[in-house]
Protein backbone atom coordinates (compact mmCIF):
# COMPACT_ATOMS: atom_id res chain seq x y z
CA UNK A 1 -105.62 36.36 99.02
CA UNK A 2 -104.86 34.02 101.86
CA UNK A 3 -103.31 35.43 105.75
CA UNK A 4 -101.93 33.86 107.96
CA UNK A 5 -100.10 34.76 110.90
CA UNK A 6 -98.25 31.81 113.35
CA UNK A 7 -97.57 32.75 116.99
CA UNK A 8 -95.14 30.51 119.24
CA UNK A 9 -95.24 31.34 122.88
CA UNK A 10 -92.41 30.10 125.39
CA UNK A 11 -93.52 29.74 128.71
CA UNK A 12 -91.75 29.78 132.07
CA UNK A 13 -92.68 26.14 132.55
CA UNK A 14 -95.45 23.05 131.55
CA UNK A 15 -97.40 24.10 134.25
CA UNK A 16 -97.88 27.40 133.01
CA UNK A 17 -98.49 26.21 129.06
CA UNK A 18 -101.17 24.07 130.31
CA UNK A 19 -102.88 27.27 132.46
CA UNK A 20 -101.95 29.42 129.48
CA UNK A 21 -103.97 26.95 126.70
CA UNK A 22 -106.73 26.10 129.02
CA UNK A 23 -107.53 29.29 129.25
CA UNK A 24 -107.65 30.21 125.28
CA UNK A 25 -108.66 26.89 123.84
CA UNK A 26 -112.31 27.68 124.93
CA UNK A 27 -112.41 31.45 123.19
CA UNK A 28 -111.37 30.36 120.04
CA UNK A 29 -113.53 27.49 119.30
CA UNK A 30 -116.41 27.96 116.56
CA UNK A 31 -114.59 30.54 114.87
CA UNK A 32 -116.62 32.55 112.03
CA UNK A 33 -116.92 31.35 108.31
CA UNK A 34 -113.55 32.29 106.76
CA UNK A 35 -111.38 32.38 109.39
CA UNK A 36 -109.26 29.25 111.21
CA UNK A 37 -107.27 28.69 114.40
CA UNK A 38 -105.64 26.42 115.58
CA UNK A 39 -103.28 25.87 118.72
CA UNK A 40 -101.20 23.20 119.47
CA UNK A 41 -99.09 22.85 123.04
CA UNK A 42 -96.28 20.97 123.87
CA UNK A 43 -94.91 21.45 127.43
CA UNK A 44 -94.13 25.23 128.20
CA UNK A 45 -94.65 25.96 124.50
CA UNK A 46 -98.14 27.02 122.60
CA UNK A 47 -98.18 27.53 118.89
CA UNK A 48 -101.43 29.72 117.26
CA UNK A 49 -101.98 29.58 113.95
CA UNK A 50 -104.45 32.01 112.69
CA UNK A 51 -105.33 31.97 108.44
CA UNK A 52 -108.00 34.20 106.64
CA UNK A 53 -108.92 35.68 103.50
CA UNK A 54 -108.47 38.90 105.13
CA UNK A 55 -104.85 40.22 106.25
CA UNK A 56 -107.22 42.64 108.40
CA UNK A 57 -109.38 39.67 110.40
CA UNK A 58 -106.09 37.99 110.82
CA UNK A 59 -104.29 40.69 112.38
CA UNK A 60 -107.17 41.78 114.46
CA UNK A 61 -107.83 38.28 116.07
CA UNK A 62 -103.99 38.10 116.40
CA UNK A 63 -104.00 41.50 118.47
CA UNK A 64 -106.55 40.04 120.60
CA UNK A 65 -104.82 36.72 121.13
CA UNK A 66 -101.80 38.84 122.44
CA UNK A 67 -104.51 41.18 124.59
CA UNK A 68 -105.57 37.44 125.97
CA UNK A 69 -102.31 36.73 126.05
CA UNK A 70 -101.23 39.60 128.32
CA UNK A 71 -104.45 39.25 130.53
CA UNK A 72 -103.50 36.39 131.49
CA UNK A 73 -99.78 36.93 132.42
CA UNK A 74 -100.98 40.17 134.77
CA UNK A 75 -103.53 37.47 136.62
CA UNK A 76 -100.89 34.53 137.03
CA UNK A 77 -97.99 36.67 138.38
CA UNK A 78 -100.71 38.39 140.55
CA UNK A 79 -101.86 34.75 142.04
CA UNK A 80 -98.37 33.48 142.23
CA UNK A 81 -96.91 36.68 144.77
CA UNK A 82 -94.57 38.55 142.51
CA UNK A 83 -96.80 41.84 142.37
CA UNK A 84 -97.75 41.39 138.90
CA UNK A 85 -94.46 42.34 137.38
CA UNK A 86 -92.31 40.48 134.90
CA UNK A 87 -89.09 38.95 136.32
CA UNK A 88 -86.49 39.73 133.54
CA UNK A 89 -82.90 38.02 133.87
């Protein structure tokens, strides 16, 4: 049976999407027998794709996409002086 699992992030800005894919692109290149991903980035927005034979490989690389994910958004607001905490409207 076929996974797959598609992830669309919206960023605050291009500046940020670019930081943002930069930063995964690299992690998720040669990716094991089996298993494909793909991203894709246009402006502020990054789109994952991740397909597998196994539901359980895609949800674990998915988790760890979002782990990346969050890594990275405790780092940028950190570098960028807002104390590391989301700004909500």
């Amino acid at each position: 049976m076929k996974s797959r699992a598609k992830l669309d992030l919206r960023l605050s800005g291009p500046d940020v999407g670019e930081s943002l894919f930069s930063v995964l692109a690299p992690d998720n290149e040669g990716a094991p027998r089996g298993l494909r991903l793909s991203m894709t980035r246009r402006g502020a927005s990054i789109g994952m794709l991740i397909e597998s034979d196994s539901i359980s490989t895609v949800i674990s690389n998915l988790l760890a996409l979002l782990r990346d994910v969050a890594l990275f958004e405790e780092v940028w607001l950190l570098s960028h002086g807002t104390g590391g905490r989301v700004q909500r409207a």
